[in-house]
N, C-alpha and C. Protein backbone atom coordinates (compact mmCIF):
# COMPACT_ATOMS: atom_id res chain seq x y z
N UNK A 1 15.56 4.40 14.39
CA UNK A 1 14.89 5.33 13.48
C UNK A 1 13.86 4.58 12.63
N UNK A 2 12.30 5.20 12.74
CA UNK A 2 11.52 4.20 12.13
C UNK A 2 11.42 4.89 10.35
N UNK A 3 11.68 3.49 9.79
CA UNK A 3 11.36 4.02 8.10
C UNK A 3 10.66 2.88 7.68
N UNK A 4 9.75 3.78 6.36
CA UNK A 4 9.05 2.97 5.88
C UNK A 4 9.48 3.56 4.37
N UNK A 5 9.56 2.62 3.86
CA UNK A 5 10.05 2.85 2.08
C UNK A 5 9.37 2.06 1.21
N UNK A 6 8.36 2.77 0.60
CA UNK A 6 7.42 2.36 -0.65
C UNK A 6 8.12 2.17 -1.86
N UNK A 7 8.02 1.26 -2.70
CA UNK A 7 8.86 1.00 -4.02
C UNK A 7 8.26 0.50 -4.81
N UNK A 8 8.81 0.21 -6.66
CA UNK A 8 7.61 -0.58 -7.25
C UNK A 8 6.66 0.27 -8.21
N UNK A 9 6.83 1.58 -7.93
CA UNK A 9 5.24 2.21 -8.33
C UNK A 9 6.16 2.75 -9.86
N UNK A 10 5.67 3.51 -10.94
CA UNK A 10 5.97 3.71 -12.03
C UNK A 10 5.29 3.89 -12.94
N UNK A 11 5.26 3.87 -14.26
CA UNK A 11 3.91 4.30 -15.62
C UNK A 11 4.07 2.71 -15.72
N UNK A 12 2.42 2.21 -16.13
CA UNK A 12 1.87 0.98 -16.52
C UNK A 12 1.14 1.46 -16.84
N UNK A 13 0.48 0.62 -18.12
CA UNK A 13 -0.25 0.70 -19.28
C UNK A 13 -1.87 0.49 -18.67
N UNK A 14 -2.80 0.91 -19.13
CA UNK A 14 -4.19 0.43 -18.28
C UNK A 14 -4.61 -1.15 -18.71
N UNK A 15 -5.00 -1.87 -17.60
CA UNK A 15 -5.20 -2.85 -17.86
C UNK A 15 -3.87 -3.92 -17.50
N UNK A 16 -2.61 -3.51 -17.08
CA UNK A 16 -1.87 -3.85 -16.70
C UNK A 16 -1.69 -4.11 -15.13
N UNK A 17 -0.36 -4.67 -14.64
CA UNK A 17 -0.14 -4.96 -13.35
C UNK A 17 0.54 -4.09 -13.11
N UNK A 18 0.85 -3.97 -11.51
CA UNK A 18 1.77 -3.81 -10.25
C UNK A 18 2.18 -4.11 -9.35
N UNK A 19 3.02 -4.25 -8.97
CA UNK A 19 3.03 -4.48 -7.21
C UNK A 19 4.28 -3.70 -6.33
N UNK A 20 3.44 -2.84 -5.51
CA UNK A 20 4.51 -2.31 -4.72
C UNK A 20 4.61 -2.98 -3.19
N UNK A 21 5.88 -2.36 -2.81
CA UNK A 21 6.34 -2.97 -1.49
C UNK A 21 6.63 -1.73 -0.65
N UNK A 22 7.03 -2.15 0.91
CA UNK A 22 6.79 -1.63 1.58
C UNK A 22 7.67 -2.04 2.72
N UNK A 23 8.82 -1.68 2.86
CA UNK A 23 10.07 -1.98 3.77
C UNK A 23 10.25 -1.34 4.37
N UNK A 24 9.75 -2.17 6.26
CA UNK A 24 9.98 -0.99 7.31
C UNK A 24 11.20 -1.38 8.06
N UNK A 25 11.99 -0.43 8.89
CA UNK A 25 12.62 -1.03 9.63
C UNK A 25 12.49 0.13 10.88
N UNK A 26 13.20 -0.29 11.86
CA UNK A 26 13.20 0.61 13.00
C UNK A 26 12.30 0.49 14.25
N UNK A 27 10.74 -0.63 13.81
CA UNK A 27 9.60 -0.82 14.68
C UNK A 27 9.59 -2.41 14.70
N UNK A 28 9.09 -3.13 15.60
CA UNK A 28 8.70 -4.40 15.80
C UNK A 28 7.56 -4.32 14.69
N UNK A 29 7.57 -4.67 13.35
CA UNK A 29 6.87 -4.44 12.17
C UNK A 29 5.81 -5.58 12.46
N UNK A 30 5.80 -6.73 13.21
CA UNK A 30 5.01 -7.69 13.62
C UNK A 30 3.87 -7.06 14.31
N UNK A 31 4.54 -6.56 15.01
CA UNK A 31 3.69 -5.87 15.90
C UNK A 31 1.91 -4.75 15.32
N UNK A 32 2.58 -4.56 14.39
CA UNK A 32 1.59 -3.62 13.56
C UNK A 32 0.73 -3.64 12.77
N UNK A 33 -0.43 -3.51 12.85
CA UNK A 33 -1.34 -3.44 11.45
C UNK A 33 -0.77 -2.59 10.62
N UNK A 34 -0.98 -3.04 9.15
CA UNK A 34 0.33 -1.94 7.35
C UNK A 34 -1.54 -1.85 6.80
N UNK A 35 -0.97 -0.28 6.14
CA UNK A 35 -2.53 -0.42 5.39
C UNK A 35 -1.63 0.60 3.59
N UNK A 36 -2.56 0.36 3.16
CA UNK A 36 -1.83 0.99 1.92
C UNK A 36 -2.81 2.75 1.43
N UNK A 37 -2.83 3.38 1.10
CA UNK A 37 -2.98 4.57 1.07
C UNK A 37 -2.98 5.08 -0.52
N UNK A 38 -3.86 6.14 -0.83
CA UNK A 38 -3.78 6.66 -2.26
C UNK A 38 -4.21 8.26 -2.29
N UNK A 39 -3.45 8.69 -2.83
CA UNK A 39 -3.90 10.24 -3.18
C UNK A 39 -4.04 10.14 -3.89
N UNK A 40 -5.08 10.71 -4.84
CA UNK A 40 -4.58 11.43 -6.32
C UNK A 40 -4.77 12.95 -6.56
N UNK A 41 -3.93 13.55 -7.29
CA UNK A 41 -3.80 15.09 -7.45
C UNK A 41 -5.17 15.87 -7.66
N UNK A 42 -4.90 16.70 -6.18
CA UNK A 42 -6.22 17.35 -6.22
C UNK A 42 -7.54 16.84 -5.26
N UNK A 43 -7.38 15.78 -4.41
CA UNK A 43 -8.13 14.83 -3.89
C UNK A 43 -7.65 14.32 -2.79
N UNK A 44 -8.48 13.91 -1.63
CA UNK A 44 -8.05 13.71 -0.27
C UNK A 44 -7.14 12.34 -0.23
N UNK A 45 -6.28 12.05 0.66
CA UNK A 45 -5.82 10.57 0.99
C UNK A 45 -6.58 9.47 1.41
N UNK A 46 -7.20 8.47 0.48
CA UNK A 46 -7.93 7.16 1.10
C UNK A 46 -7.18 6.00 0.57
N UNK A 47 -7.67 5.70 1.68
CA UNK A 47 -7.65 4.36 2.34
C UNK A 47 -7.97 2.87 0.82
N UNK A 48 -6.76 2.22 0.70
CA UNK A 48 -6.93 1.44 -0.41
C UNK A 48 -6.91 -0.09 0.12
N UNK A 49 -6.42 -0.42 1.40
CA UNK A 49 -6.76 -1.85 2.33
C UNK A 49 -6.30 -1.80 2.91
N UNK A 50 -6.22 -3.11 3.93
CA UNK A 50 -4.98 -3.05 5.78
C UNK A 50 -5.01 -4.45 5.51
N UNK A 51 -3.73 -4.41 6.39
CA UNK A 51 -3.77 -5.83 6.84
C UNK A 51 -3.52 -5.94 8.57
N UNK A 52 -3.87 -6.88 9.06
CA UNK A 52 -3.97 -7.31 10.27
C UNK A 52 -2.04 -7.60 10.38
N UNK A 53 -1.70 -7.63 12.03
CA UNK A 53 -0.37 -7.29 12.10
C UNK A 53 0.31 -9.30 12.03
N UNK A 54 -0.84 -9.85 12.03
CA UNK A 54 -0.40 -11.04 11.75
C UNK A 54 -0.57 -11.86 10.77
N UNK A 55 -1.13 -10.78 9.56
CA UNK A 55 -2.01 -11.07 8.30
C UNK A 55 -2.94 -11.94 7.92
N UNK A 56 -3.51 -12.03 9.29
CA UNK A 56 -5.23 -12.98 9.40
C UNK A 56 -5.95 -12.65 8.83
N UNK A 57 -5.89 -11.31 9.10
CA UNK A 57 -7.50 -10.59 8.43
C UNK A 57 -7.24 -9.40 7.15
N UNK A 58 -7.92 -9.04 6.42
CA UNK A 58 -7.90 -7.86 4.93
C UNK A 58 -9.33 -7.32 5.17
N UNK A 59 -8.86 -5.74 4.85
CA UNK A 59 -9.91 -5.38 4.48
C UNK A 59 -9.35 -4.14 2.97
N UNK A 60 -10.44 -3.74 2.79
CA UNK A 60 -10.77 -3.61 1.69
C UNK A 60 -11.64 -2.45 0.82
N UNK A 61 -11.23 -1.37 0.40
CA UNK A 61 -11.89 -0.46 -0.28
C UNK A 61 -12.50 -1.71 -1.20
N UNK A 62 -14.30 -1.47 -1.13
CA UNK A 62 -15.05 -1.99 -2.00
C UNK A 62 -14.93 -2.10 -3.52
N UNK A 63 -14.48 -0.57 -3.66
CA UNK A 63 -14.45 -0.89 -5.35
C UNK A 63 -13.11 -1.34 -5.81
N UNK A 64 -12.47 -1.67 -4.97
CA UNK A 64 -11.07 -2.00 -5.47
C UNK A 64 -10.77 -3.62 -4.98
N UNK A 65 -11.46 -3.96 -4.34
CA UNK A 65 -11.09 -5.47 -3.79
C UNK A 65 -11.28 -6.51 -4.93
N UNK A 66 -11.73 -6.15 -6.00
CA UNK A 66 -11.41 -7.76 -7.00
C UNK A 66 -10.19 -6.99 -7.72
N UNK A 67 -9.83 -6.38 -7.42
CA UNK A 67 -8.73 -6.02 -8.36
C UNK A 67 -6.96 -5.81 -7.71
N UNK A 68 -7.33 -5.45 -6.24
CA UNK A 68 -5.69 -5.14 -5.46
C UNK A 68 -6.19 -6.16 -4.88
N UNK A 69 -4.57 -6.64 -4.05
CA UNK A 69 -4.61 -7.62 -3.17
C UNK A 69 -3.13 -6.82 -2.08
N UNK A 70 -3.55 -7.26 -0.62
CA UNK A 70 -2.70 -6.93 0.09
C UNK A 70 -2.11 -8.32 0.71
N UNK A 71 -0.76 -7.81 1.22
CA UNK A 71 -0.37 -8.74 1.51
C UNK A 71 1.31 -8.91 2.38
N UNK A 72 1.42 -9.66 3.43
CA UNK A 72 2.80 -9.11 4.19
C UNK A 72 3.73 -10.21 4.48
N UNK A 73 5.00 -9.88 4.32
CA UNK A 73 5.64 -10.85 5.11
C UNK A 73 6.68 -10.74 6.15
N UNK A 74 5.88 -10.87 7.20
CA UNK A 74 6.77 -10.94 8.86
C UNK A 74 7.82 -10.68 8.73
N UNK A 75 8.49 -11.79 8.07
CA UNK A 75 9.81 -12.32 8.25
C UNK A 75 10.72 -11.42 7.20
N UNK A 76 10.51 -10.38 6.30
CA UNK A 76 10.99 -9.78 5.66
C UNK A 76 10.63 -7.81 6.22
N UNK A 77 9.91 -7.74 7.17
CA UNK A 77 9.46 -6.55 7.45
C UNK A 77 9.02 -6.11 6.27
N UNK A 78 7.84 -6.67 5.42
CA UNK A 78 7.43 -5.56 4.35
C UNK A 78 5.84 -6.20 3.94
N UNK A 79 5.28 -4.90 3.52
CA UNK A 79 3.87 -5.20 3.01
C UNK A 79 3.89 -5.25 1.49
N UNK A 80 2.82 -5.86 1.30
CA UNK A 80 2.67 -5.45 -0.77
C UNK A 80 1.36 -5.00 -0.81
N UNK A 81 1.64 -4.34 -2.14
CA UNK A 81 -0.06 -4.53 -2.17
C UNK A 81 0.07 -4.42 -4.22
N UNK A 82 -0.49 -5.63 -4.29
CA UNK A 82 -0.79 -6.32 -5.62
C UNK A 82 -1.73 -5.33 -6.35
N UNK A 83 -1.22 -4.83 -7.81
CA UNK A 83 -2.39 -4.42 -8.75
C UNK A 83 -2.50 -4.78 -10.00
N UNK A 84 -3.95 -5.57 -9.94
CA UNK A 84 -4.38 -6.39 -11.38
C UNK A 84 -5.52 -5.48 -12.01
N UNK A 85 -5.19 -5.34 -13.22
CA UNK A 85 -6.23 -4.72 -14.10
C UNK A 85 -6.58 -3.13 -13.83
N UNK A 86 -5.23 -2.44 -13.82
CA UNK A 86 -4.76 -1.70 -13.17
C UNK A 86 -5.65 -0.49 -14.52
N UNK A 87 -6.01 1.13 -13.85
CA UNK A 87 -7.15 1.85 -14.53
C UNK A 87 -6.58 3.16 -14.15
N UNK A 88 -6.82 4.44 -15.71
CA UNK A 88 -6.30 5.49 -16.00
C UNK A 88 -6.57 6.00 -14.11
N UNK A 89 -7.68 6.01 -12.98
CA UNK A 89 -8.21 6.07 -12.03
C UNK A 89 -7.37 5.62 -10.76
N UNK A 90 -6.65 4.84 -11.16
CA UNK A 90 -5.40 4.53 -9.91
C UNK A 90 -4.49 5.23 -9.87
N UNK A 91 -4.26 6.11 -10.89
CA UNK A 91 -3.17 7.01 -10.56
C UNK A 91 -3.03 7.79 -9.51
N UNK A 92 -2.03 7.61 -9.00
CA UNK A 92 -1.85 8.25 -7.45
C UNK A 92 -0.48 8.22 -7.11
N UNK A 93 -0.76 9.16 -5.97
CA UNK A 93 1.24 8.64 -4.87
C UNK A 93 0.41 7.34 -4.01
N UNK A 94 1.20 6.14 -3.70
CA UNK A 94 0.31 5.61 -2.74
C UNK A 94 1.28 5.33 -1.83
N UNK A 95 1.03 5.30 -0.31
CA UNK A 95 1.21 5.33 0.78
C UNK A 95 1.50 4.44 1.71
N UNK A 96 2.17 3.81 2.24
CA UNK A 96 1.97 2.60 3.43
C UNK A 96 1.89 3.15 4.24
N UNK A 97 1.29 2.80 5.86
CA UNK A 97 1.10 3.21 6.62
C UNK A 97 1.26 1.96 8.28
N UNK A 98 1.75 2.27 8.88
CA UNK A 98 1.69 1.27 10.09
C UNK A 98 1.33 1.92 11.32
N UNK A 99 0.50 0.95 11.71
CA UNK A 99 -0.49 1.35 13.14
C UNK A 99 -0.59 0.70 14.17
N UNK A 100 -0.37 1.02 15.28
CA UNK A 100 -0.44 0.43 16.52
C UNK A 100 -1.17 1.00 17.60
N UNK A 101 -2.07 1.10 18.27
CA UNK A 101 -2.57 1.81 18.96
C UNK A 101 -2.65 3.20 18.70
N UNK A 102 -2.29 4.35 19.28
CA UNK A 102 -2.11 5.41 18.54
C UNK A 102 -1.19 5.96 18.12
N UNK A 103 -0.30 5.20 17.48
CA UNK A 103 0.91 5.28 16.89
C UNK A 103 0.69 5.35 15.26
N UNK A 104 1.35 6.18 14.05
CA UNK A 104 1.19 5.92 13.06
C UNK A 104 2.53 6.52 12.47
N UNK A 105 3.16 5.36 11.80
CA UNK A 105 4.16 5.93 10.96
C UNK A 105 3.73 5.79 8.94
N UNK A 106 4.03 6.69 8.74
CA UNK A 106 3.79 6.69 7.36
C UNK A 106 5.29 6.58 6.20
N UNK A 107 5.43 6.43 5.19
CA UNK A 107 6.05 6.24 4.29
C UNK A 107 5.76 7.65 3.04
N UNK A 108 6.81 7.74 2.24
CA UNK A 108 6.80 9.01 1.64
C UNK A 108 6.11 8.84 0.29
N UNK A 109 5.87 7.83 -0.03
CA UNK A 109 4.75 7.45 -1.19
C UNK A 109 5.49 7.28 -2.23
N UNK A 110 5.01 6.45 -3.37
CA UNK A 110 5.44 5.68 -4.74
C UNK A 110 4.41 6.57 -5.71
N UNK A 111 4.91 7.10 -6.53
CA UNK A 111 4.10 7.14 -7.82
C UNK A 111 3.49 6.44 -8.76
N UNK A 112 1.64 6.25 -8.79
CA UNK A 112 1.95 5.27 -9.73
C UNK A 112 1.24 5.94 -10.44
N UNK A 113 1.75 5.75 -11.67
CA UNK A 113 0.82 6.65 -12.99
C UNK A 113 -0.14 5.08 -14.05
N UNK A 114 -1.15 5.52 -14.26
CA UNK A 114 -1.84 4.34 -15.31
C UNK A 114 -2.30 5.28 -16.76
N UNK A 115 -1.46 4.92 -17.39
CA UNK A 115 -1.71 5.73 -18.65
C UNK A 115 -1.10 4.71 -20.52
N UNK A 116 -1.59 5.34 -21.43
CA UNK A 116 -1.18 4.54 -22.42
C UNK A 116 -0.37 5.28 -23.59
């Protein structure tokens, strides 16, 4: 049974940190490019970075790359994705996502609220 479980997310102050995680089990998680995901209420689901399934490569929503960082470890089946200098504007459910060809399993999303 493939699961993916987002954790981590919660109210932080603006200008503050985060970091959520992202624990899959059920798939050869190696195997997969993890990308992280954001809604916010009222507004479509984008795309907040990926990582490569062997974490060579990042990419990167532009306006957010000096500020999140993604990041995985194999050997634990889980992704992160780091937030510094965190803005009333990040508030969202955010999402992990794993991809393999045309395969996509998703995760049920973390709340993160940025407020003071």
């Amino acid at each position: 049974q493939v699961q993916l479980v987002e954790s981590g997310g919660g109210l932080v102050q603006p200008g503050g940190s985060l970091r959520l995680s992202c624990a899959a089990s059920g798939f050869t998680f190696s195997s997969y490019a993890m990308s992280w995901y954001r809604q916010a209420p009222g507004k479509v689901r984008e795309l907040v970075a990926a990582i490569r399934s062997d974490g060579g490569s990042t990419i990167y929503v532009d306006s957010l790359k000096r500020r999140f960082t993604i990041s995985r470890d194999n050997t634990k089946n889980t992704v992160y994705l780091q937030m510094n200098s965190v803005k009333p504007e990040d508030t969202a459910v955010y999402y992990c996502k794993a991809h393999r060809w045309s395969t996509d399993y998703w995760g049920q999303g973390t709340q993160v609220t940025v407020s003071s």
